[in-house]
N, C-alpha and C. Protein backbone atom coordinates (compact mmCIF):
# COMPACT_ATOMS: atom_id res chain seq x y z
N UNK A 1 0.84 -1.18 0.00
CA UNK A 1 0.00 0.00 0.00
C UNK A 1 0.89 1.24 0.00
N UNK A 2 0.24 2.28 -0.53
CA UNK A 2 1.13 3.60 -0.86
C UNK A 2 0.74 3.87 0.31
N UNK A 3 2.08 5.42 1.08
CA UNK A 3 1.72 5.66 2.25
C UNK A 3 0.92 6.49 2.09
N UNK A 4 1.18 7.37 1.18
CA UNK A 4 0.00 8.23 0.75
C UNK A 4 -1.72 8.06 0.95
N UNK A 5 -2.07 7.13 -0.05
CA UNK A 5 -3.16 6.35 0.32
C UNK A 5 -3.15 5.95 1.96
N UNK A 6 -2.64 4.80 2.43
CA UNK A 6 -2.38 5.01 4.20
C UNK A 6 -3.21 6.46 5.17
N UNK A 7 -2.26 7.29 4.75
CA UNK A 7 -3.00 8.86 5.66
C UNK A 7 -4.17 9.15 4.76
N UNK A 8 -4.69 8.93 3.59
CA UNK A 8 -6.00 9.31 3.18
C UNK A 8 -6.87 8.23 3.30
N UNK A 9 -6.46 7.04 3.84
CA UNK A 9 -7.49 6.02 4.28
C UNK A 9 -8.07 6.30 6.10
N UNK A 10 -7.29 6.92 6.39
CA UNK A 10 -6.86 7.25 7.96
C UNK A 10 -7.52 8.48 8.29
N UNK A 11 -7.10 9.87 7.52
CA UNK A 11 -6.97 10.82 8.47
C UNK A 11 -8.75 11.00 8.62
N UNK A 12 -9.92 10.71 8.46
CA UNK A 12 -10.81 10.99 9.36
C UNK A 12 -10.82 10.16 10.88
N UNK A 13 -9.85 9.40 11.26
CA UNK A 13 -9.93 8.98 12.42
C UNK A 13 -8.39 10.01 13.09
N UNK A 14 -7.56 10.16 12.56
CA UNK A 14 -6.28 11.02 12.75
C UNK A 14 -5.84 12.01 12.32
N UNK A 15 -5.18 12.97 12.83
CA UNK A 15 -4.92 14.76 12.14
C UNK A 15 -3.49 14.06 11.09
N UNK A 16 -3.66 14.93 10.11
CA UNK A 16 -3.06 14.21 8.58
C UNK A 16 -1.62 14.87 9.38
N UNK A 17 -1.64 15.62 10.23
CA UNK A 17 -0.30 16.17 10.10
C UNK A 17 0.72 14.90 11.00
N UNK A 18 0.07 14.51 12.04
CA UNK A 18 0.16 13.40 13.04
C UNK A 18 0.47 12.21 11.91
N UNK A 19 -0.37 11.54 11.13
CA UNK A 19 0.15 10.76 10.15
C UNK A 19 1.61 10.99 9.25
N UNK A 20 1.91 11.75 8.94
CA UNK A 20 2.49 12.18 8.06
C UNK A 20 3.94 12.31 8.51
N UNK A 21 4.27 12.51 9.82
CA UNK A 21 4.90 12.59 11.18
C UNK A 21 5.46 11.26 11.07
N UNK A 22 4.51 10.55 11.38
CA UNK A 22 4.92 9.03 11.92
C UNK A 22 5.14 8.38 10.76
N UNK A 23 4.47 8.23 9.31
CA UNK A 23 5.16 7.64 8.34
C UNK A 23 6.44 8.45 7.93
N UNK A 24 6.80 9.63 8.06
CA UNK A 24 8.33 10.22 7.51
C UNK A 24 7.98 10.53 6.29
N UNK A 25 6.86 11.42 5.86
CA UNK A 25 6.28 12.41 4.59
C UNK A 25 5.73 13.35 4.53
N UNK A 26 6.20 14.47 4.26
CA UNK A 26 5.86 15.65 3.98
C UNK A 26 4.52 15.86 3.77
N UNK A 27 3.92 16.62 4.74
CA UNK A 27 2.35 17.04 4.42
C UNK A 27 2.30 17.46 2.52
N UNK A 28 2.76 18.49 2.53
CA UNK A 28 2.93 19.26 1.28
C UNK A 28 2.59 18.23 0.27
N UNK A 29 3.33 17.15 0.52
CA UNK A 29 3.53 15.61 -0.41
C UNK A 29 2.29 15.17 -0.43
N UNK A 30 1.97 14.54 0.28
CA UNK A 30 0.54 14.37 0.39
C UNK A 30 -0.66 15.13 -0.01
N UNK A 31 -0.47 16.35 0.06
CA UNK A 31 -1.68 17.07 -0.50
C UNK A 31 -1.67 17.31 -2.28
N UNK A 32 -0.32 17.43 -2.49
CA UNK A 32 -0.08 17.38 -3.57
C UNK A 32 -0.18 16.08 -4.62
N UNK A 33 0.02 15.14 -3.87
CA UNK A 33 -0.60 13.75 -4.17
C UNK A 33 -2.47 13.88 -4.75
N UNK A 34 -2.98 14.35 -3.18
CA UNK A 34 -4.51 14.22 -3.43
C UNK A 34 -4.59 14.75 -4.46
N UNK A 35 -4.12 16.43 -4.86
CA UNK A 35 -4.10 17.11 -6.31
C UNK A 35 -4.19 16.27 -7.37
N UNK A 36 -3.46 15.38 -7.86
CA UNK A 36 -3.12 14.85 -8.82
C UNK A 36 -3.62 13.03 -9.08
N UNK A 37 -4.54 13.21 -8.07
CA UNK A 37 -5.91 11.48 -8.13
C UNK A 37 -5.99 11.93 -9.49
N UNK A 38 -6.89 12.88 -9.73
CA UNK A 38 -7.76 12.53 -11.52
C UNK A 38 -6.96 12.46 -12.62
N UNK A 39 -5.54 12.93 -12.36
CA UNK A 39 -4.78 12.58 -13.22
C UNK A 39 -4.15 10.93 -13.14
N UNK A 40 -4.09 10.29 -12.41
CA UNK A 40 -3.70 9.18 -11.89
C UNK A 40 -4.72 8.59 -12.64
N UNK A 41 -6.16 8.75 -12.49
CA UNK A 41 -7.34 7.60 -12.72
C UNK A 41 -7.20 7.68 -14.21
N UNK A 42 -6.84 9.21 -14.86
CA UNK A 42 -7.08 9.21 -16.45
C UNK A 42 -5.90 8.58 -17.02
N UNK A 43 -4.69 8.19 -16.55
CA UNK A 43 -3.51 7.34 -16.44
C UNK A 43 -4.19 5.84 -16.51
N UNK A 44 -4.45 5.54 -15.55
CA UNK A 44 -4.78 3.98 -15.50
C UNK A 44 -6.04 3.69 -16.49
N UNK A 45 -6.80 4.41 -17.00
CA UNK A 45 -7.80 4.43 -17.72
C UNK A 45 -7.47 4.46 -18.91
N UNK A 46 -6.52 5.03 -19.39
CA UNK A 46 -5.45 5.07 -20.60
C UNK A 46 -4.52 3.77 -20.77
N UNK A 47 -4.03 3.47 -19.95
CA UNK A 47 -3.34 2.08 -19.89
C UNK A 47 -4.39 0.66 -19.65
N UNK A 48 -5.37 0.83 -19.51
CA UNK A 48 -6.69 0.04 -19.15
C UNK A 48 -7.12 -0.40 -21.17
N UNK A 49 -6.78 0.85 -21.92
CA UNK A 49 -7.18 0.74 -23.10
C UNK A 49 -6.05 0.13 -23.93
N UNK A 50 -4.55 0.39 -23.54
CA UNK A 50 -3.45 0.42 -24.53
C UNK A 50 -3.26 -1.05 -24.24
N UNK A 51 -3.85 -1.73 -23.44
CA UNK A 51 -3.37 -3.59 -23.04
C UNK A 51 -4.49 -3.86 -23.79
N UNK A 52 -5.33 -3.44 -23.75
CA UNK A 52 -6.35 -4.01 -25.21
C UNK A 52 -5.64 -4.04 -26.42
N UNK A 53 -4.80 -3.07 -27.21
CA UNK A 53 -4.10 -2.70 -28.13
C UNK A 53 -3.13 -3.92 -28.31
N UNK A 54 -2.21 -3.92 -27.17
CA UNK A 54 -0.99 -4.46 -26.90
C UNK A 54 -1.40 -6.14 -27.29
N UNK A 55 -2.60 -6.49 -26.56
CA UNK A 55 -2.76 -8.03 -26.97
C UNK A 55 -3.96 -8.36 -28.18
N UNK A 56 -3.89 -7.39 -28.76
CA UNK A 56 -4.32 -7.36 -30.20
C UNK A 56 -3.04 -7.47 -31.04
N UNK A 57 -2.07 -6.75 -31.21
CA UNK A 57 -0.67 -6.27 -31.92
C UNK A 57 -0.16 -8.32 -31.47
N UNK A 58 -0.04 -8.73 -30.22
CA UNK A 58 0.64 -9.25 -29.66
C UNK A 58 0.03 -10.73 -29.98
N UNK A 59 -1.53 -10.95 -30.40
CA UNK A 59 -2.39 -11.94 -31.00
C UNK A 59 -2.16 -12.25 -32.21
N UNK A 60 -2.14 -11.29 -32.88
CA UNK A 60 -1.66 -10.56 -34.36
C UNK A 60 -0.41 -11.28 -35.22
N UNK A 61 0.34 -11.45 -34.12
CA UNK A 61 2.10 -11.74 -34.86
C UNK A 61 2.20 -13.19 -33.89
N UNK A 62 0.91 -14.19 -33.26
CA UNK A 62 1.36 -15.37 -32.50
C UNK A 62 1.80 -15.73 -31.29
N UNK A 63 1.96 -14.40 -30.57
CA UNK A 63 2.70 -14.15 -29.15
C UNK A 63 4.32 -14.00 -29.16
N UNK A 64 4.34 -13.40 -30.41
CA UNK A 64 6.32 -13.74 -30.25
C UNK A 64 7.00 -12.60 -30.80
N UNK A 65 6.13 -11.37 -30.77
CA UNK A 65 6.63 -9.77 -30.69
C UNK A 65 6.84 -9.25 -29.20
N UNK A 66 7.71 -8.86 -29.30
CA UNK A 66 7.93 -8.05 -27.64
C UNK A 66 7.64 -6.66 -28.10
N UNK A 67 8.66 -5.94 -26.75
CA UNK A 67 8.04 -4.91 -26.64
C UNK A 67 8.66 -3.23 -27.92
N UNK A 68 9.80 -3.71 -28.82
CA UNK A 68 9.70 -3.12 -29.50
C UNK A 68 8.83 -3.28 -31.09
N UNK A 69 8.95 -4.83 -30.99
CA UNK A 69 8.01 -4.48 -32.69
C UNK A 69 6.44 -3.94 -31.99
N UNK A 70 5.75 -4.53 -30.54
CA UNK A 70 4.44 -3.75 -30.51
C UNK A 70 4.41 -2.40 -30.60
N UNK A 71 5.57 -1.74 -30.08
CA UNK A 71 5.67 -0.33 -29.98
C UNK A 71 5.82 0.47 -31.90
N UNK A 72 6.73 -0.55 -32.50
CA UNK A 72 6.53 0.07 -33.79
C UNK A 72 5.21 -0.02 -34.69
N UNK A 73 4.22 -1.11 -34.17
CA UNK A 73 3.17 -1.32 -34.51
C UNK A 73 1.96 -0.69 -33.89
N UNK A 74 1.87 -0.10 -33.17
CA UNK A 74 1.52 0.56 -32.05
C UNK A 74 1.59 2.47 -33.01
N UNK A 75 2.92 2.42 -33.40
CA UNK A 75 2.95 3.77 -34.00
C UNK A 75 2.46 3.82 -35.36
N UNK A 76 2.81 2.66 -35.99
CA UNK A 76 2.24 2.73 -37.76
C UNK A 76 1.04 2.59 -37.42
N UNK A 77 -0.09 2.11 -36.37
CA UNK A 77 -1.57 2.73 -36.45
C UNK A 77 -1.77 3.66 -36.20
N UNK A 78 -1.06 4.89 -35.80
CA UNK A 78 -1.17 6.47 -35.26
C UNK A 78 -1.10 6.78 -34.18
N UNK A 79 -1.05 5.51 -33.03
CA UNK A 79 -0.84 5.17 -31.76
C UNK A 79 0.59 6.10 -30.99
N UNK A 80 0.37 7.21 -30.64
CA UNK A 80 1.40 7.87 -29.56
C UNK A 80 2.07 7.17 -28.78
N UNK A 81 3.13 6.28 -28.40
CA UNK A 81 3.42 5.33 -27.79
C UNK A 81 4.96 5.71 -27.38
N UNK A 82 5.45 5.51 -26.28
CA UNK A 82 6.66 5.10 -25.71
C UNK A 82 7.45 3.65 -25.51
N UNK A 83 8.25 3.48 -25.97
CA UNK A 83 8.49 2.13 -25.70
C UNK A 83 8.81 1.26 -24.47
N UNK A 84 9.07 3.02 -23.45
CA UNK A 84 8.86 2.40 -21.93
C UNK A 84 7.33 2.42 -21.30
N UNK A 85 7.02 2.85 -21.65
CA UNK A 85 5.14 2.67 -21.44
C UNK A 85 4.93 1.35 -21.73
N UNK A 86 5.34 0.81 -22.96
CA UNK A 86 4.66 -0.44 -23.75
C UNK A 86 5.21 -1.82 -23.15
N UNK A 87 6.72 -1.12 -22.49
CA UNK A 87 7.09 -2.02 -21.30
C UNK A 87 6.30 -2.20 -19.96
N UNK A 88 6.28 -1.39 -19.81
CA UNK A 88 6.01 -1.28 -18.09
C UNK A 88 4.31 -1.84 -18.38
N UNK A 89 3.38 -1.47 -19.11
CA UNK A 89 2.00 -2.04 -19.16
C UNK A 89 1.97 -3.78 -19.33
N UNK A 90 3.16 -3.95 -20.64
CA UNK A 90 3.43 -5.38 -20.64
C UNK A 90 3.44 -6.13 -19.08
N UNK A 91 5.03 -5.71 -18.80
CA UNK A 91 5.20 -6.16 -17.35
C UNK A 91 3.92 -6.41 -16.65
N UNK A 92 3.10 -5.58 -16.51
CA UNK A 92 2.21 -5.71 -15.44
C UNK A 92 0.88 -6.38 -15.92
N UNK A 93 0.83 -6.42 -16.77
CA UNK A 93 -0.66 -7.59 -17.41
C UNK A 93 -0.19 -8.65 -18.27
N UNK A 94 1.29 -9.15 -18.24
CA UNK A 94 1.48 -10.49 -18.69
C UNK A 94 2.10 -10.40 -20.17
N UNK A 95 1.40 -10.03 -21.21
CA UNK A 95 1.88 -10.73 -22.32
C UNK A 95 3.23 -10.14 -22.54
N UNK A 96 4.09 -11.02 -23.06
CA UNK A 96 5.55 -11.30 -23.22
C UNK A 96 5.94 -11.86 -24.57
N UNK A 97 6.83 -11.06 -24.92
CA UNK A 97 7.32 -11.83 -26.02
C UNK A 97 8.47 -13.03 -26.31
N UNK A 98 8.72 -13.70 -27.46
CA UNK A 98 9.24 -15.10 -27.35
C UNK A 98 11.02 -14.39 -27.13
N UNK A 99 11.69 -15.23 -26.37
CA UNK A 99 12.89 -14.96 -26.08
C UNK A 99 13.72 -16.41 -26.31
N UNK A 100 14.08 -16.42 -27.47
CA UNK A 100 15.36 -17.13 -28.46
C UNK A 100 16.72 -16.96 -27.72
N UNK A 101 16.92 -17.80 -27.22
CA UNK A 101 18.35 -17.70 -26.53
C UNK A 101 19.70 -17.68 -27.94
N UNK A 102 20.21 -17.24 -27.73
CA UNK A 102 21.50 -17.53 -28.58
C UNK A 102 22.32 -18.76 -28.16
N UNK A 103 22.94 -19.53 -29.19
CA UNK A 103 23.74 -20.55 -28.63
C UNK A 103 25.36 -20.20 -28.68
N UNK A 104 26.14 -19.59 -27.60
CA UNK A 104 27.74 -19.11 -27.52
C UNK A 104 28.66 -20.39 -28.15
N UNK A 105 29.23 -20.48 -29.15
CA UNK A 105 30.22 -21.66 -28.91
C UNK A 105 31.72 -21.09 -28.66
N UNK A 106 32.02 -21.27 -27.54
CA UNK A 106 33.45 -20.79 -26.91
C UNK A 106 34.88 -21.36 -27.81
N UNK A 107 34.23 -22.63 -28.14
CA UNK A 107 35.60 -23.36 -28.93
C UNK A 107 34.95 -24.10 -30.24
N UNK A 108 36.23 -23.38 -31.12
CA UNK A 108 35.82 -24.03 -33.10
C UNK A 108 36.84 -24.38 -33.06
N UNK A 109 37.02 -25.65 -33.48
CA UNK A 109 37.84 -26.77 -33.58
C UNK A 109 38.34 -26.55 -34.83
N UNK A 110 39.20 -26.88 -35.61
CA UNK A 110 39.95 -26.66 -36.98
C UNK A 110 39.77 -27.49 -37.65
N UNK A 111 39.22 -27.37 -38.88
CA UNK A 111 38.73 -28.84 -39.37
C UNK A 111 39.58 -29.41 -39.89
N UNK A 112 40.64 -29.12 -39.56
CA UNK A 112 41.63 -30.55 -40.05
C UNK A 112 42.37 -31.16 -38.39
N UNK A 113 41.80 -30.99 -37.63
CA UNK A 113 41.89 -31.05 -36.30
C UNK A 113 41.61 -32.58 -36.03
N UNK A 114 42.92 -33.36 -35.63
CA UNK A 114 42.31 -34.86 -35.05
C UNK A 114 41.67 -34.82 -33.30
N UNK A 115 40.76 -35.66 -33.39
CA UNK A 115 40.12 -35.94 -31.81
C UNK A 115 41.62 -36.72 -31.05
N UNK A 116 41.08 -36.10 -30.12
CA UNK A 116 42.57 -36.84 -28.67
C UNK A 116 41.66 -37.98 -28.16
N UNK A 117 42.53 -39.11 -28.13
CA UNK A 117 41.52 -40.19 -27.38
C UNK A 117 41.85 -39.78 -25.83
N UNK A 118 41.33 -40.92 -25.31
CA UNK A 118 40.92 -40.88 -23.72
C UNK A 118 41.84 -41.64 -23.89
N UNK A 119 42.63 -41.78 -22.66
CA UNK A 119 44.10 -42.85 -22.99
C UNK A 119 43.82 -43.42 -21.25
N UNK A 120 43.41 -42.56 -20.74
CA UNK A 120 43.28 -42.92 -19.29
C UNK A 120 41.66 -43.39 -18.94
N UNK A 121 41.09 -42.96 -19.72
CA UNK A 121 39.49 -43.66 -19.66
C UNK A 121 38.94 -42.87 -18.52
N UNK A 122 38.79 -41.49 -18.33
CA UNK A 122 38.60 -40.82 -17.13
C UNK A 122 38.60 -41.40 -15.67
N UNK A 123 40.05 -42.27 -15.76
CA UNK A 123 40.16 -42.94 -14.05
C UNK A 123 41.63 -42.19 -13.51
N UNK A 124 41.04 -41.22 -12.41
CA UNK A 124 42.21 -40.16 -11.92
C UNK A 124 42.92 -40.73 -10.69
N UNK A 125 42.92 -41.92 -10.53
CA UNK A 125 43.73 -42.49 -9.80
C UNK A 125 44.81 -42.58 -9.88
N UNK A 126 45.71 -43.04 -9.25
CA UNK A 126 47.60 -43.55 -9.29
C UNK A 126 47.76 -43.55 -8.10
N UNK A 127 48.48 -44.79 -8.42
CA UNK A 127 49.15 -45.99 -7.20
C UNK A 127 50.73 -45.52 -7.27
N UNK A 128 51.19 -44.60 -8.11
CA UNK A 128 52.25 -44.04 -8.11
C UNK A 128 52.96 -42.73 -8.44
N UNK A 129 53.57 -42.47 -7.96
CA UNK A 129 53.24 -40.87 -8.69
C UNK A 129 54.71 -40.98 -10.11
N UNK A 130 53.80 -40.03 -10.58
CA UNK A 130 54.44 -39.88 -12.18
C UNK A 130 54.08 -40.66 -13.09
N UNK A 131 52.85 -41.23 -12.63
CA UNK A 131 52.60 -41.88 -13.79
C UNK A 131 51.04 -41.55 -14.39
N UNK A 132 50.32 -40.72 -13.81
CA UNK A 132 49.34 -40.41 -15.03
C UNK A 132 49.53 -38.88 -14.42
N UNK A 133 49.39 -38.22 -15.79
CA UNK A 133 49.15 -36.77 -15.53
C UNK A 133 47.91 -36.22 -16.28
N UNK A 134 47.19 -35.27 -15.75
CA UNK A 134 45.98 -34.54 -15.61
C UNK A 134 46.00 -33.29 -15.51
N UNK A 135 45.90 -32.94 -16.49
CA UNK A 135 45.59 -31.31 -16.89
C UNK A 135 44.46 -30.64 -17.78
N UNK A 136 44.42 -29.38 -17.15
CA UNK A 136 43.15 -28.09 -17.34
C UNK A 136 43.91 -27.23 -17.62
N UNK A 137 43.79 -26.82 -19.23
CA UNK A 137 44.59 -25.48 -19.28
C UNK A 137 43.54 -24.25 -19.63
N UNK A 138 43.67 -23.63 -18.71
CA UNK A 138 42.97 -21.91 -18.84
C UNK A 138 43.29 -21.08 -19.56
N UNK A 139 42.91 -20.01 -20.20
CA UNK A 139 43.10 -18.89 -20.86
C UNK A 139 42.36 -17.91 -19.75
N UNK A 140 43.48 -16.91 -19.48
CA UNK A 140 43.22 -15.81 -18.88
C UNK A 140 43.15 -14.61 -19.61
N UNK A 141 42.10 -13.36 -19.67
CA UNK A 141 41.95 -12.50 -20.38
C UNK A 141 43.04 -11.41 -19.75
N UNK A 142 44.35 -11.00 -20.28
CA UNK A 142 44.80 -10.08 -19.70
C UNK A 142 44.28 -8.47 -20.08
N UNK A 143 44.88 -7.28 -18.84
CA UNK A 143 44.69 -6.53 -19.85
C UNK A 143 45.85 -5.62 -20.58
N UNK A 144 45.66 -5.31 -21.98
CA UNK A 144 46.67 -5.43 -22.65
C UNK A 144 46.84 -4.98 -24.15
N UNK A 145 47.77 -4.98 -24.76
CA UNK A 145 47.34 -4.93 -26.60
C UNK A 145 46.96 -6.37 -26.60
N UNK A 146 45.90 -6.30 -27.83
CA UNK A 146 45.77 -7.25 -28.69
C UNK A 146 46.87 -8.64 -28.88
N UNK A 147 46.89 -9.28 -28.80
CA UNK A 147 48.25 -10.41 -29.21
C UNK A 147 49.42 -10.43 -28.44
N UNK A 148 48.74 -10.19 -26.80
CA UNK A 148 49.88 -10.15 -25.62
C UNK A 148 49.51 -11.75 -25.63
N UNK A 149 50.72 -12.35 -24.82
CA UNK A 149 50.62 -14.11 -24.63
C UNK A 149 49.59 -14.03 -23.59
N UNK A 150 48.54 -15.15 -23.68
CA UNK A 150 47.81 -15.73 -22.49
C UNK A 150 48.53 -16.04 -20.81
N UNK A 151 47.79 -16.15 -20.42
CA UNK A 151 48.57 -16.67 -18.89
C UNK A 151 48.13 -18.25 -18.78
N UNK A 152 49.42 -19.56 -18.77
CA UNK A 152 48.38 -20.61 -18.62
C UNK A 152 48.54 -21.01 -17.34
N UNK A 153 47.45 -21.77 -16.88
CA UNK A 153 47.61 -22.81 -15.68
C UNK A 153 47.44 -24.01 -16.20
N UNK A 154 48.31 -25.10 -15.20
CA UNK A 154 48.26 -26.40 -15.85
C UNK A 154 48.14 -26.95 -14.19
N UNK A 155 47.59 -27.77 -14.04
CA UNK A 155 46.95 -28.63 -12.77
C UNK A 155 47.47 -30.03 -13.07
N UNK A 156 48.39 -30.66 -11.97
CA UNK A 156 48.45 -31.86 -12.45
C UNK A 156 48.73 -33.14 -11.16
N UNK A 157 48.10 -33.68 -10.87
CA UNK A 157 48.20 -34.87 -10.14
C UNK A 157 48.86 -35.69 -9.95
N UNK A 158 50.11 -35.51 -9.40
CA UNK A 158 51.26 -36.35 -9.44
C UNK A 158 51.43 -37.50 -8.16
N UNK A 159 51.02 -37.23 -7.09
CA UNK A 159 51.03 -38.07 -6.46
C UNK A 159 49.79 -39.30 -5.96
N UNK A 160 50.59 -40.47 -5.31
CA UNK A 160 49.32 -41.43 -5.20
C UNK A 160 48.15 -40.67 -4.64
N UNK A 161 46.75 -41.84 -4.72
CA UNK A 161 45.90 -41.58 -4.39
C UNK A 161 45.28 -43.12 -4.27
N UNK A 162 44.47 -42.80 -2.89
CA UNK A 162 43.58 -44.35 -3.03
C UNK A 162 41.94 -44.00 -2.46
N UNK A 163 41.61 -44.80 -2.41
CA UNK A 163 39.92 -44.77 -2.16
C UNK A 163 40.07 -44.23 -0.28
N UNK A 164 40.61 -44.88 0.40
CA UNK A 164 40.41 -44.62 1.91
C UNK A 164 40.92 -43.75 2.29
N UNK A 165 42.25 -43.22 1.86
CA UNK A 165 42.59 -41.98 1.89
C UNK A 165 42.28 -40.55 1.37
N UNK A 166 43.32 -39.60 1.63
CA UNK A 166 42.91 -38.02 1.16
C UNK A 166 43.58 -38.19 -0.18
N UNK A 167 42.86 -37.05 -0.99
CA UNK A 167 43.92 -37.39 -2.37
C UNK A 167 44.83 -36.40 -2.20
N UNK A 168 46.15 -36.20 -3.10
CA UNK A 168 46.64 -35.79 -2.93
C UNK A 168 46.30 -33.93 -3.88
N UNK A 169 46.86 -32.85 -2.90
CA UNK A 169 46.90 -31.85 -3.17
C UNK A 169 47.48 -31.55 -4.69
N UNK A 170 46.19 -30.70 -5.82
CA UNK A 170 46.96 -30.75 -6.82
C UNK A 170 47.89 -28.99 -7.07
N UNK A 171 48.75 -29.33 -7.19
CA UNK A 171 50.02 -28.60 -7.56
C UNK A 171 49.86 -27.86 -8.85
N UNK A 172 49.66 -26.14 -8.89
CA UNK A 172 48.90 -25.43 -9.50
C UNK A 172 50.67 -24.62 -9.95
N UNK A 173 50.76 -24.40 -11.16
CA UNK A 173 51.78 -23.35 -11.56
C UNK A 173 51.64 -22.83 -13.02
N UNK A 174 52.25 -21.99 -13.32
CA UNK A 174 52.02 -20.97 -14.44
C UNK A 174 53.15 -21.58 -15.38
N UNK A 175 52.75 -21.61 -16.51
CA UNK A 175 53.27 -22.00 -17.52
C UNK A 175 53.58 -21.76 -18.66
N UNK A 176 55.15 -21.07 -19.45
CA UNK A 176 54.83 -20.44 -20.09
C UNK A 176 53.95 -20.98 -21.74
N UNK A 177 53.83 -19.96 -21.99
CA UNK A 177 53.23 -20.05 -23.11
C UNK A 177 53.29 -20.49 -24.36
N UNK A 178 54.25 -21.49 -25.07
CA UNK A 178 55.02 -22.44 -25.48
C UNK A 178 53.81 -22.90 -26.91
N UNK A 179 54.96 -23.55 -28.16
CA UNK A 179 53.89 -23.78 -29.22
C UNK A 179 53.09 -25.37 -28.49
């Protein structure tokens, strides 16, 4: 509830100034509020009509225009429109338009690029150390010119490990940047 509304639901049982006090708002505010009801109602009465519009435009194209093609459609009928209006009415009575995710692919492989087999068959165990190694190499974004070297990390698991025990701590270092 607005506080506004609050002291005009109130003040025939309480002096508005006493309200106004205890919520932390300016009388002035408040009266100036009451001023401006019929403009408020001819507001919501206006937006009462443009969601009629909006899910006509929005019926129209299947449900899968948002809020700028309604707004350009909205204007090629002669329709005065904002495109934050056409938001904010959306928002609040539902219809939405379809949102198509993009698909990022972080890594393009070279097409003359052979696949690496699995040589270890994803089993990160060892009963000895130095004998399987396991690595994650990162690319760090420095900042920089264009075509400064990457920073790598290489992670690698050198010592035993067994089921009942702790595994062993993996050993993190920087590496240069090498073909």
């Amino acid at each position: 509830m607005n506080r506004f509304q609050f002291v005009a639901d109130h003040q025939c049982r309480y002096d508005v100034k006493r309200l106004c006090t205890l919520l932390g708002i300016a009388r002035s505010s408040f009266y100036c509020w009451c001023g401006t009801a019929a403009a408020r109602a001819a507001c919501r009465a206006a937006d009462v009509k443009l969601v009629a519009r909006i899910r006509a435009v929005h019926r129209a194209w299947d449900g899968t225009c948002g809020v700028p093609r309604i707004t350009a459609e909205l204007r090629e009928n002669g329709e005065v429109v904002n495109h934050k209006r056409v938001a904010r009415v959306m928002k609040t009575t539902g219809p939405a338009g379809l949102r198509l995710r993009r698909r990022h692919r972080t890594t393009i492989p070279g097409p003359a690029a052979a696949k690496v087999p699995d040589l270890i068959g994803c089993d990160f165990t060892a009963d000895q150390t130095n004998i399987q190694h396991v690595g994650d190499i990162t690319y760090l974004p420095l900042d920089g010119p264009v075509g400064a070297s990457p920073v790598l990390s290489f992670t690698a698991i050198t010592g035993p490990s067994t089921a009942a025990g702790p595994s062993p701590t993996p050993a993190a270092r920087p590496a240069s940047p090498g073909p």
